[in-house]
PDB file of N, CA and C in Angstrom:
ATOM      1  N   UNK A   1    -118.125 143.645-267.446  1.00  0.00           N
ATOM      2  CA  UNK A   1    -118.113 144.893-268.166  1.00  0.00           C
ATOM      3  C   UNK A   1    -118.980 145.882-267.414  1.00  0.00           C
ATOM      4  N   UNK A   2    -118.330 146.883-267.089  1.00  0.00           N
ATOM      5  CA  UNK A   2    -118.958 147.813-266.302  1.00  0.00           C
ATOM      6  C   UNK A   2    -119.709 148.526-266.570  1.00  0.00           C
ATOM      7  N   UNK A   3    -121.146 148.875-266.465  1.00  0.00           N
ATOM      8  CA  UNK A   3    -121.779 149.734-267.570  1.00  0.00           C
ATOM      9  C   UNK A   3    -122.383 149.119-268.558  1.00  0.00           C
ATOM     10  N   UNK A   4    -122.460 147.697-268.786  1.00  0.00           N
ATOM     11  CA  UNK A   4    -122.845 147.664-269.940  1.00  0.00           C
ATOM     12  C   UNK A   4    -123.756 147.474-269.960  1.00  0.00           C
ATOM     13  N   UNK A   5    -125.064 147.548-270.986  1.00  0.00           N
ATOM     14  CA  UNK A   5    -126.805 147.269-271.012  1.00  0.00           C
ATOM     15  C   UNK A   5    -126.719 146.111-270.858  1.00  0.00           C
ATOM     16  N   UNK A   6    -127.924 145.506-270.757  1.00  0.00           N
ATOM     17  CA  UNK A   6    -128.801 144.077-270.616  1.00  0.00           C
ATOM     18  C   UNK A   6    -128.245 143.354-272.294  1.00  0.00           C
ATOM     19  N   UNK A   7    -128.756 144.432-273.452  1.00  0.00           N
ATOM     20  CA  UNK A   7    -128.571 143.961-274.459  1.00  0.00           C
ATOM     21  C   UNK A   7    -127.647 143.402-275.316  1.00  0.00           C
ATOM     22  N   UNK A   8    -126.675 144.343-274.895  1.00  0.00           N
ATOM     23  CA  UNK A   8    -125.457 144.632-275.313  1.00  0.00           C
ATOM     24  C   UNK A   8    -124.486 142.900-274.291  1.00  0.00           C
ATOM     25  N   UNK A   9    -125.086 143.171-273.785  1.00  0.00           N
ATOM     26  CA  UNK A   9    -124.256 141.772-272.973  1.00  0.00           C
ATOM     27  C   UNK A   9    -124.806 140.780-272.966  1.00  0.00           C
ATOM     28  N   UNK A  10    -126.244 140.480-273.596  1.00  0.00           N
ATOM     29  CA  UNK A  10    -126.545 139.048-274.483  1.00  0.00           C
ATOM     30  C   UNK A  10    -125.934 138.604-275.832  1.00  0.00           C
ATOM     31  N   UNK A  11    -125.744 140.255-277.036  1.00  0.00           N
ATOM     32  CA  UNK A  11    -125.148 139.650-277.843  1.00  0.00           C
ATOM     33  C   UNK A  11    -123.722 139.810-278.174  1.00  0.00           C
ATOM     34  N   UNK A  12    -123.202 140.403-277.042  1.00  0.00           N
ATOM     35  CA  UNK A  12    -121.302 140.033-276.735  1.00  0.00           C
ATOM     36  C   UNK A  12    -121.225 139.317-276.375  1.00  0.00           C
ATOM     37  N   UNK A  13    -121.742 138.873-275.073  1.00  0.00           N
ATOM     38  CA  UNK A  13    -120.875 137.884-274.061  1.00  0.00           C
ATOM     39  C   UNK A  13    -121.445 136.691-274.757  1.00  0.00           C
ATOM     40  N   UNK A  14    -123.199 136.357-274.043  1.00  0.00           N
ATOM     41  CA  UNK A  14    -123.592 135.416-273.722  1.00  0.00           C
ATOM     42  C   UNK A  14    -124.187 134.585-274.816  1.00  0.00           C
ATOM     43  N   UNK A  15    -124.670 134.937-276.205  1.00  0.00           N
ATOM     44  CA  UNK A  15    -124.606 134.383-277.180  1.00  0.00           C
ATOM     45  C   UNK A  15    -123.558 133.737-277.693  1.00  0.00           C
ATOM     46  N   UNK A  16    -122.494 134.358-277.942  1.00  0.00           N
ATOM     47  CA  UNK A  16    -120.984 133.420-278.647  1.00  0.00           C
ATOM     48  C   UNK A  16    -120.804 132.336-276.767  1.00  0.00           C
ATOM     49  N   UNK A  17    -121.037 132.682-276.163  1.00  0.00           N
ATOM     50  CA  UNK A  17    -120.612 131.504-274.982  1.00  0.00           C
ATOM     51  C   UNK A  17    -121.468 130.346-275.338  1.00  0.00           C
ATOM     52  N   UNK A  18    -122.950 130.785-275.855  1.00  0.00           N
ATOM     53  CA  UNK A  18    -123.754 129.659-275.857  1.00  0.00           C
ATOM     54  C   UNK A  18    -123.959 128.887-277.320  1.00  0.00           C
ATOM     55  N   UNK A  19    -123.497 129.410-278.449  1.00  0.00           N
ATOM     56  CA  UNK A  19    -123.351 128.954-279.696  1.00  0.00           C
ATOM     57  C   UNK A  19    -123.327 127.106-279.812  1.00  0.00           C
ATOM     58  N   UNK A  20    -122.068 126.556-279.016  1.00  0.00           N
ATOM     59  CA  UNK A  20    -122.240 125.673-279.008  1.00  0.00           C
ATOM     60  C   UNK A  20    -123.433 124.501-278.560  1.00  0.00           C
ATOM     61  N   UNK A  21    -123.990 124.979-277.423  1.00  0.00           N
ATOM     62  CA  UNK A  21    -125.156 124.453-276.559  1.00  0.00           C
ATOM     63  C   UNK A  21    -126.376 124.608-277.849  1.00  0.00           C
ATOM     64  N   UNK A  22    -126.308 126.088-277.888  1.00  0.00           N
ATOM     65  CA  UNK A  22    -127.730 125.654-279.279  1.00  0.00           C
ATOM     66  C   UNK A  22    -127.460 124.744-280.103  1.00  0.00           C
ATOM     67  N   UNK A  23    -126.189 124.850-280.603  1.00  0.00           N
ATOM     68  CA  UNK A  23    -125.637 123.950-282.041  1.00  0.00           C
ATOM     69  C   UNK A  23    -126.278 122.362-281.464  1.00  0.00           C
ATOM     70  N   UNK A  24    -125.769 122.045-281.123  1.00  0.00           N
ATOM     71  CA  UNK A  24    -125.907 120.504-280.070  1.00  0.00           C
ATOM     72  C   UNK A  24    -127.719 120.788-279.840  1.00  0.00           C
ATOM     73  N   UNK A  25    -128.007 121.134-279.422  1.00  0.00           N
ATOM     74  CA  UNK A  25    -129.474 121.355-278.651  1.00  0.00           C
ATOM     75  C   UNK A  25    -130.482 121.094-280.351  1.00  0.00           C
ATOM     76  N   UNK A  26    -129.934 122.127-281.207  1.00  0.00           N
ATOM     77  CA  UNK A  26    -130.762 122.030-282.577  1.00  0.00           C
ATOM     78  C   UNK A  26    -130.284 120.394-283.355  1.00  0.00           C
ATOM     79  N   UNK A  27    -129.214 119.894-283.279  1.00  0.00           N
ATOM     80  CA  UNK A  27    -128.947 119.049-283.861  1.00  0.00           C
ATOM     81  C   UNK A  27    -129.700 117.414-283.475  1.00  0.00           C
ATOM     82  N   UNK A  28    -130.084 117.827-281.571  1.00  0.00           N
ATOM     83  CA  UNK A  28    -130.459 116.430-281.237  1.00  0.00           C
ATOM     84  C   UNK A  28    -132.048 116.570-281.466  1.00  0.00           C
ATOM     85  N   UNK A  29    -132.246 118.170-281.456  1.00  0.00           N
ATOM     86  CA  UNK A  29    -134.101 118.210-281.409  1.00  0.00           C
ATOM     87  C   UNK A  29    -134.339 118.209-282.902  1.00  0.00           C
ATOM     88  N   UNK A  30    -134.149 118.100-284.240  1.00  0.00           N
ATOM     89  CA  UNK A  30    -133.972 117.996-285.963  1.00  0.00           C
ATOM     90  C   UNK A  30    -134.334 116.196-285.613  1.00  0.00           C
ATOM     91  N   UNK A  31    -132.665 115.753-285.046  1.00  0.00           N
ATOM     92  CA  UNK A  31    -132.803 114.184-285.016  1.00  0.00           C
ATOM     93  C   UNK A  31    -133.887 113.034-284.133  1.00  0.00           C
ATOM     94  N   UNK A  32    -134.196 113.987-283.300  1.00  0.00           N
ATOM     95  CA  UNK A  32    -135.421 113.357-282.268  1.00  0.00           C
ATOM     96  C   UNK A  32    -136.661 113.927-283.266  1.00  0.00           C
ATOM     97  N   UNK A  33    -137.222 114.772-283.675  1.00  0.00           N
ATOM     98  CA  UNK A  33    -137.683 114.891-284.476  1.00  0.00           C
ATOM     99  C   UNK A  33    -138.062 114.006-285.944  1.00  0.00           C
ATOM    100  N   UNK A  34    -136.995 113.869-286.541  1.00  0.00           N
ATOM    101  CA  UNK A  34    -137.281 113.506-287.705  1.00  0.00           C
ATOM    102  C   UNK A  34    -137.300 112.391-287.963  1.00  0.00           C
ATOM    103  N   UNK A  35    -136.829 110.992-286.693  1.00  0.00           N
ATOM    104  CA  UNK A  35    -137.144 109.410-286.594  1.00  0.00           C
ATOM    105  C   UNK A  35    -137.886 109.547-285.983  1.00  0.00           C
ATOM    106  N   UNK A  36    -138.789 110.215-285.394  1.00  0.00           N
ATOM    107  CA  UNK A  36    -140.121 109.962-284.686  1.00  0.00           C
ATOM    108  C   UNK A  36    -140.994 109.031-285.535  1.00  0.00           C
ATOM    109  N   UNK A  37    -141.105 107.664-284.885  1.00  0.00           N
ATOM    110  CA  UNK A  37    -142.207 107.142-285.463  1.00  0.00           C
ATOM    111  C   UNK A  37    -143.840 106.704-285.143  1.00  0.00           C
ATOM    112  N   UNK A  38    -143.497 106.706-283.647  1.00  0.00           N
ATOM    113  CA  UNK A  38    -144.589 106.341-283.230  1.00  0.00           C
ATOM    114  C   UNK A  38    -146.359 107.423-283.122  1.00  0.00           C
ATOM    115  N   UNK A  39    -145.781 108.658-283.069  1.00  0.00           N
ATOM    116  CA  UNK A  39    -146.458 109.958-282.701  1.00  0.00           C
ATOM    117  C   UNK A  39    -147.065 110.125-284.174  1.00  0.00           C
ATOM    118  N   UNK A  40    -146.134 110.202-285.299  1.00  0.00           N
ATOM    119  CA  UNK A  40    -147.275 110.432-286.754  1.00  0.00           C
ATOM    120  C   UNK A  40    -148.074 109.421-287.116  1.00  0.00           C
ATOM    121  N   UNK A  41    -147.600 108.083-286.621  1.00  0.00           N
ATOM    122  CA  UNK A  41    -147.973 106.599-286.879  1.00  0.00           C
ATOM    123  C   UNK A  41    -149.367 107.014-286.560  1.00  0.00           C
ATOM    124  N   UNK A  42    -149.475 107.375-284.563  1.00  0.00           N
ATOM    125  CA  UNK A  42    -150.990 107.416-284.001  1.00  0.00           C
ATOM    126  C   UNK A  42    -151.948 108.643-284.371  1.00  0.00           C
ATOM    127  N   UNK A  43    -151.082 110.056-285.210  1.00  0.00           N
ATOM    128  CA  UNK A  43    -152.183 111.112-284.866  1.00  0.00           C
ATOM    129  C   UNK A  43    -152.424 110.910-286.284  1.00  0.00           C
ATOM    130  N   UNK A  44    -151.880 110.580-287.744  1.00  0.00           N
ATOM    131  CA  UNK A  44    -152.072 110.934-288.876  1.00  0.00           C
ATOM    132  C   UNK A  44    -153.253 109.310-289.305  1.00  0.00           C
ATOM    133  N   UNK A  45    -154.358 109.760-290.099  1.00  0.00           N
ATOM    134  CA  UNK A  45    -155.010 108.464-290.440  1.00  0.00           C
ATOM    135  C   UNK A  45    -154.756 107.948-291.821  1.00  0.00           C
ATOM    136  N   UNK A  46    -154.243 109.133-292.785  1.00  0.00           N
ATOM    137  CA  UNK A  46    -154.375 108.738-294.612  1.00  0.00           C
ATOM    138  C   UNK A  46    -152.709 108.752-294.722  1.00  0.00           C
ATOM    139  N   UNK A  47    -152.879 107.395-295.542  1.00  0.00           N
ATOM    140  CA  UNK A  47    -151.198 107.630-296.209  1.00  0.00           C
ATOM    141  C   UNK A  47    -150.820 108.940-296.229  1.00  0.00           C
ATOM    142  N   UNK A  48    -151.253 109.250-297.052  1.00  0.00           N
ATOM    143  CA  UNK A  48    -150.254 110.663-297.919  1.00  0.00           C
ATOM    144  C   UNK A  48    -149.709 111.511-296.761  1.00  0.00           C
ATOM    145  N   UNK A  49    -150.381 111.441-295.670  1.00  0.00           N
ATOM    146  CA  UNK A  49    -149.875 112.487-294.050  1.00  0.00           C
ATOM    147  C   UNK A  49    -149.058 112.166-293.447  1.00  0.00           C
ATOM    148  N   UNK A  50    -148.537 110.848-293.796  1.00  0.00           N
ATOM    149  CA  UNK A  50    -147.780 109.755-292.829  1.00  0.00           C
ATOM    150  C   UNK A  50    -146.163 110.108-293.063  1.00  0.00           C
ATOM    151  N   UNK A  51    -144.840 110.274-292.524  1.00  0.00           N
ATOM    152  CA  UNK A  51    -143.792 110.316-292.490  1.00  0.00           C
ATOM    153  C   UNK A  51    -142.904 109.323-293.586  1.00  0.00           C
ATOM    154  N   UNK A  52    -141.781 109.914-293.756  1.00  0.00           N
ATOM    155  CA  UNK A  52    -141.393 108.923-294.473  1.00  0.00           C
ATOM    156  C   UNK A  52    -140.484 107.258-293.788  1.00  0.00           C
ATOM    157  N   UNK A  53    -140.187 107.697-292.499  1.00  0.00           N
ATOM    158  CA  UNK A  53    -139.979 106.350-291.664  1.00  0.00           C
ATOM    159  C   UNK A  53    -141.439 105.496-291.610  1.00  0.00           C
ATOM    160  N   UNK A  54    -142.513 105.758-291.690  1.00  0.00           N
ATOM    161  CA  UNK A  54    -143.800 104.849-291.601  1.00  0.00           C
ATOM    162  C   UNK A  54    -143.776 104.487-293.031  1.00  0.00           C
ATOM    163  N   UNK A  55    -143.674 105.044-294.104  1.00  0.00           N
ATOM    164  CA  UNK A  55    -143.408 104.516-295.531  1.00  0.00           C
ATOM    165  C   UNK A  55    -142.466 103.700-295.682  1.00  0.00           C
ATOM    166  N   UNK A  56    -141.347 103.507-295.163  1.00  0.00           N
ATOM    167  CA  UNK A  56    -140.505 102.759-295.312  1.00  0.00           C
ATOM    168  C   UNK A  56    -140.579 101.183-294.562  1.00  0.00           C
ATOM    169  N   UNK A  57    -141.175 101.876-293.544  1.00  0.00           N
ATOM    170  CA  UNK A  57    -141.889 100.130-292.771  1.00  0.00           C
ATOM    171  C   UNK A  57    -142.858  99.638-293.536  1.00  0.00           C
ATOM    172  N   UNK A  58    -144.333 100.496-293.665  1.00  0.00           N
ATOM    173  CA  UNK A  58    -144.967  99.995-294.938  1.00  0.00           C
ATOM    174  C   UNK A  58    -144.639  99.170-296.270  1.00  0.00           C
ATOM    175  N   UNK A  59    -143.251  99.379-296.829  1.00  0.00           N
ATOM    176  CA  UNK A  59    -142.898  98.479-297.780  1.00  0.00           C
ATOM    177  C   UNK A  59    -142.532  97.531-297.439  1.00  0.00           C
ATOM    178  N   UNK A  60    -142.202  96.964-295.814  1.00  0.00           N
ATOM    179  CA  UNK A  60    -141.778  95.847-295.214  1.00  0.00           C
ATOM    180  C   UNK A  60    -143.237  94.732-294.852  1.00  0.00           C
ATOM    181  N   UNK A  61    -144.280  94.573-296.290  1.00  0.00           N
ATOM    182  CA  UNK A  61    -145.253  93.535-295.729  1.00  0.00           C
ATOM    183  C   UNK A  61    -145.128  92.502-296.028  1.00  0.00           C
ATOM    184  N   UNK A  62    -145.967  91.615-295.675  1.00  0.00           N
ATOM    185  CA  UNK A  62    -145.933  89.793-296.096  1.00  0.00           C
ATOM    186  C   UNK A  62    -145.876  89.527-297.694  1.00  0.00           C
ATOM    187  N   UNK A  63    -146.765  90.465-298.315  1.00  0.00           N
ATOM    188  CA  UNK A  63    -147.187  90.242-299.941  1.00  0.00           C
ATOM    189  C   UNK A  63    -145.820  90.809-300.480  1.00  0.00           C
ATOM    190  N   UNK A  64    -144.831  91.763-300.241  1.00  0.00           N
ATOM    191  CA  UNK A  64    -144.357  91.828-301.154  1.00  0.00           C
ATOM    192  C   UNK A  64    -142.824  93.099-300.343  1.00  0.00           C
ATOM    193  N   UNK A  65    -141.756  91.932-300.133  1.00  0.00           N
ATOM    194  CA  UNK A  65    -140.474  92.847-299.632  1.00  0.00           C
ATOM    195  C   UNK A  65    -139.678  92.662-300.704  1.00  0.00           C
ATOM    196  N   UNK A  66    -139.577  94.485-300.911  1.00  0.00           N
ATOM    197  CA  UNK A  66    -138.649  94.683-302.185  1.00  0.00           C
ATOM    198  C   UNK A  66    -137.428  95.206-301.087  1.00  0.00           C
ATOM    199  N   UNK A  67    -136.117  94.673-301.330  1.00  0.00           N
ATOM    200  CA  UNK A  67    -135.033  94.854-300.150  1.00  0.00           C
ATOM    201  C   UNK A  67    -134.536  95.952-301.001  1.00  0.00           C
ATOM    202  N   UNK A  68    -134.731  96.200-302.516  1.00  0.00           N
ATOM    203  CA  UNK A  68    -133.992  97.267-302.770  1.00  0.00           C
ATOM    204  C   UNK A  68    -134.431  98.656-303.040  1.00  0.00           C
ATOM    205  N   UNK A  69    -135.851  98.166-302.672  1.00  0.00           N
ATOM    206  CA  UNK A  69    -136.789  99.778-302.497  1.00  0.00           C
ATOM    207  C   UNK A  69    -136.722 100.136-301.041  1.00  0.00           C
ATOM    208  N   UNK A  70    -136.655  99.176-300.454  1.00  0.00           N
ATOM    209  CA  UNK A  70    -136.396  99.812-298.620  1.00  0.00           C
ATOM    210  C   UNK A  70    -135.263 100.631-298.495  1.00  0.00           C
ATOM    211  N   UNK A  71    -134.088 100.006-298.958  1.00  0.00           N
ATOM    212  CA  UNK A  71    -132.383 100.625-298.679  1.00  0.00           C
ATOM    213  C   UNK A  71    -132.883 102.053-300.056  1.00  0.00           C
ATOM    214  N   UNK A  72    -133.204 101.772-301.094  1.00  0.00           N
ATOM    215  CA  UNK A  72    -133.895 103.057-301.322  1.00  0.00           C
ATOM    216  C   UNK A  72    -133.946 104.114-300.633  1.00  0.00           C
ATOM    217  N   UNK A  73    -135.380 103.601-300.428  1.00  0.00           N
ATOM    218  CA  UNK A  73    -135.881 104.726-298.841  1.00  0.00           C
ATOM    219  C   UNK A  73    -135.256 105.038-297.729  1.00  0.00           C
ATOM    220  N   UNK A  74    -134.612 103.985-297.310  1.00  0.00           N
ATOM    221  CA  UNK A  74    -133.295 104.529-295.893  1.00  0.00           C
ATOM    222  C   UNK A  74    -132.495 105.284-296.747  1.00  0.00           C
ATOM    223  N   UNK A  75    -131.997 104.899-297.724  1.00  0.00           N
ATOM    224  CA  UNK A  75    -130.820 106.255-298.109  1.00  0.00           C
ATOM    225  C   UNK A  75    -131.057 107.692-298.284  1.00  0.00           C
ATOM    226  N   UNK A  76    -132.655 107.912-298.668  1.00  0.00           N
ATOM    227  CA  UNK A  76    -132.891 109.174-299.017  1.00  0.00           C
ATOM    228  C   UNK A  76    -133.510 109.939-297.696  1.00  0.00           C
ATOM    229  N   UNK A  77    -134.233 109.092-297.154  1.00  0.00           N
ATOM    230  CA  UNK A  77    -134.340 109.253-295.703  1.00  0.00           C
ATOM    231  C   UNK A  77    -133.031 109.702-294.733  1.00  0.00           C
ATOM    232  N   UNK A  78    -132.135 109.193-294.580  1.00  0.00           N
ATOM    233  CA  UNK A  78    -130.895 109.202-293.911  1.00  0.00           C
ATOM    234  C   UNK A  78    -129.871 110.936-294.315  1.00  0.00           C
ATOM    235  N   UNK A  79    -129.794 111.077-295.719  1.00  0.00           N
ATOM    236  CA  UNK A  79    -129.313 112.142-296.134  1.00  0.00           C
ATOM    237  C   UNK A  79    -129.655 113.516-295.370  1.00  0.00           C
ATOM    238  N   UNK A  80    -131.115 113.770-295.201  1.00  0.00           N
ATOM    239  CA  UNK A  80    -131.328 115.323-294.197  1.00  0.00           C
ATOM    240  C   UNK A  80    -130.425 115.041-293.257  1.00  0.00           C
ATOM    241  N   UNK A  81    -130.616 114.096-292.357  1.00  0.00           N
ATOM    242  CA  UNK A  81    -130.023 113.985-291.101  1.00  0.00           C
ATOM    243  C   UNK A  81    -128.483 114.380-290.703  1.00  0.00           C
ATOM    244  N   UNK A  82    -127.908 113.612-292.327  1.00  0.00           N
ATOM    245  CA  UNK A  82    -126.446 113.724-292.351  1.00  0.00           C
ATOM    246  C   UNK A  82    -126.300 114.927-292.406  1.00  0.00           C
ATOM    247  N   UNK A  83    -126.833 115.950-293.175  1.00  0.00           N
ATOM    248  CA  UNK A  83    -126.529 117.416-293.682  1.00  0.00           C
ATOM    249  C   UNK A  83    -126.511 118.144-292.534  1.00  0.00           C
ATOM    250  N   UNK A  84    -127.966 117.720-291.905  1.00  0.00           N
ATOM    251  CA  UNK A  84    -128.001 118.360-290.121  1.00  0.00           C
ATOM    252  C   UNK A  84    -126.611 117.993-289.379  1.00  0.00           C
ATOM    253  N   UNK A  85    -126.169 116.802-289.015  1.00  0.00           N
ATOM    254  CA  UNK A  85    -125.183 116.759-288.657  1.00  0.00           C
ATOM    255  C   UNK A  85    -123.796 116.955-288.981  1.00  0.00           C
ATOM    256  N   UNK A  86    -123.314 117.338-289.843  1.00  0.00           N
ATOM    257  CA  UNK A  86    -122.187 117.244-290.151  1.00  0.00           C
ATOM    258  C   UNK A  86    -122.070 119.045-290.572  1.00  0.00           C
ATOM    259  N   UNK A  87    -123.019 119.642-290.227  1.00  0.00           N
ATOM    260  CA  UNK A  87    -122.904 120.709-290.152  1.00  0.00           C
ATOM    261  C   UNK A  87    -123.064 121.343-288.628  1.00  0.00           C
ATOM    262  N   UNK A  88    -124.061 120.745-288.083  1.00  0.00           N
ATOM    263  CA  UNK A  88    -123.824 121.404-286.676  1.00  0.00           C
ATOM    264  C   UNK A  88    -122.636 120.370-285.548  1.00  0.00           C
ATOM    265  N   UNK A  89    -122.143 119.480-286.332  1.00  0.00           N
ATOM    266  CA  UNK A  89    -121.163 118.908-285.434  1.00  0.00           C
ATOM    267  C   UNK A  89    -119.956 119.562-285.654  1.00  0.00           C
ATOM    268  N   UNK A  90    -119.466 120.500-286.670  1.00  0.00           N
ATOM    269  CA  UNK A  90    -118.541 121.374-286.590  1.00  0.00           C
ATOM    270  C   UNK A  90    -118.118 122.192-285.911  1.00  0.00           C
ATOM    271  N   UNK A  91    -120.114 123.263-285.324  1.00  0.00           N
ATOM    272  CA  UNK A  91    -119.894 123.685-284.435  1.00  0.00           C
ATOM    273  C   UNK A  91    -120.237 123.781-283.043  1.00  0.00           C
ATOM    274  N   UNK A  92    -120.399 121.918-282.820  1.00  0.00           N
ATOM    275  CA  UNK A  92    -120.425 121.298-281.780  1.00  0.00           C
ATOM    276  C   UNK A  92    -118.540 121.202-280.908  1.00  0.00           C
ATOM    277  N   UNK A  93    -118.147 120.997-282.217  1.00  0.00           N
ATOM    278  CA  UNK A  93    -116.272 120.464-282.274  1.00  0.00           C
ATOM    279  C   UNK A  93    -115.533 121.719-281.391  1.00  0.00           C
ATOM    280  N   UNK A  94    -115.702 122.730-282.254  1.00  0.00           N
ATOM    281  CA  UNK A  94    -115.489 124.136-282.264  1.00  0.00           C
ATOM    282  C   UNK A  94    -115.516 124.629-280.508  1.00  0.00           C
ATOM    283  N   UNK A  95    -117.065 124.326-280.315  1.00  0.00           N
ATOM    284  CA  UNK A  95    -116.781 124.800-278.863  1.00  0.00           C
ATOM    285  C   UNK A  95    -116.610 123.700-278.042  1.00  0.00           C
ATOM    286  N   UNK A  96    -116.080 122.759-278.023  1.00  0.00           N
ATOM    287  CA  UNK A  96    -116.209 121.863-277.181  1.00  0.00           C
ATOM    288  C   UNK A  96    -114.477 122.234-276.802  1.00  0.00           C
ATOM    289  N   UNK A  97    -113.765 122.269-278.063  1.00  0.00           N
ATOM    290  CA  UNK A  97    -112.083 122.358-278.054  1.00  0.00           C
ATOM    291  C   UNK A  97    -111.598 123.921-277.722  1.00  0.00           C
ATOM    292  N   UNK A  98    -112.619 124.754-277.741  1.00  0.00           N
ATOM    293  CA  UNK A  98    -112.549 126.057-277.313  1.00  0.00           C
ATOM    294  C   UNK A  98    -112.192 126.183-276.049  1.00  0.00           C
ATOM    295  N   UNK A  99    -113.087 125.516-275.427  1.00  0.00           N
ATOM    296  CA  UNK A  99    -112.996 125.554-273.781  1.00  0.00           C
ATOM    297  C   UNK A  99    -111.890 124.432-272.913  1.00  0.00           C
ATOM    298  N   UNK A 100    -111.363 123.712-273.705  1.00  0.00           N
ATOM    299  CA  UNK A 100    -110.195 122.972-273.583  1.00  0.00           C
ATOM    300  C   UNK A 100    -108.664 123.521-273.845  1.00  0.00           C
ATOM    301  N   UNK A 101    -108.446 124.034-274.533  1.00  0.00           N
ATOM    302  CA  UNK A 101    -107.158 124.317-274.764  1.00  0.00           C
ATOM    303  C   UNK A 101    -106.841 125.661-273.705  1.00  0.00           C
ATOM    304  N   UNK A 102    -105.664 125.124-272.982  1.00  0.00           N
ATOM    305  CA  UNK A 102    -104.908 126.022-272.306  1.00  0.00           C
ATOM    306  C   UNK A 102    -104.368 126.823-272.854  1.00  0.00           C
ATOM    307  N   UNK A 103    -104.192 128.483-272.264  1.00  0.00           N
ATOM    308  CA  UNK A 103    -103.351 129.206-272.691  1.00  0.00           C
ATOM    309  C   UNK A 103    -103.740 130.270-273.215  1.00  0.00           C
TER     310      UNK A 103
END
């Protein structure tokens, strides 16, 4: 485009080109994010600060495994993730088949 500003040609062109890349980019950094276990495990010291993947191992001790308070906790645990995904995998889909179809 001949003439056109700096600005004007980040949010024509090069934003809708890159939609997909963020979509994907936000979806894996949410999910790398939010099973992180080892990093809150070492910096947080009091329960109450601790993640809910370290709570859910916590109910896994010698004195006392309740199998149906764990699957509990994985299910409610598991749900953000799904919402994250199944929303930005739409418009993961979107541009992936964008740039595929001939014609």
């Amino acid at each position: 485009m001949d003439g056109c500003p700096d600005l004007r040609f980040v949010f024509r062109i090069l934003i809708p080109l890159i939609k997909p890349t963020l979509g994907a980019m936000a979806v894996q950094s949410f999910l790398g994010g939010w099973n992180m276990y080892m990093w809150p495990l070492l910096v947080t010291n009091q329960d109450g600060n601790r993640t809910v993947q370290i709570g859910i191992s916590m109910l896994n001790s010698a004195d006392s495994q309740s199998l149906v308070l764990m699957v509990a906790g994985v299910v409610l645990c598991m749900i953000p993730s799904l919402v994250i995904f199944i929303v930005g995998s739409r418009n993961m889909v979107k541009g992936l088949t964008a740039g595929a179809v001939k014609g």
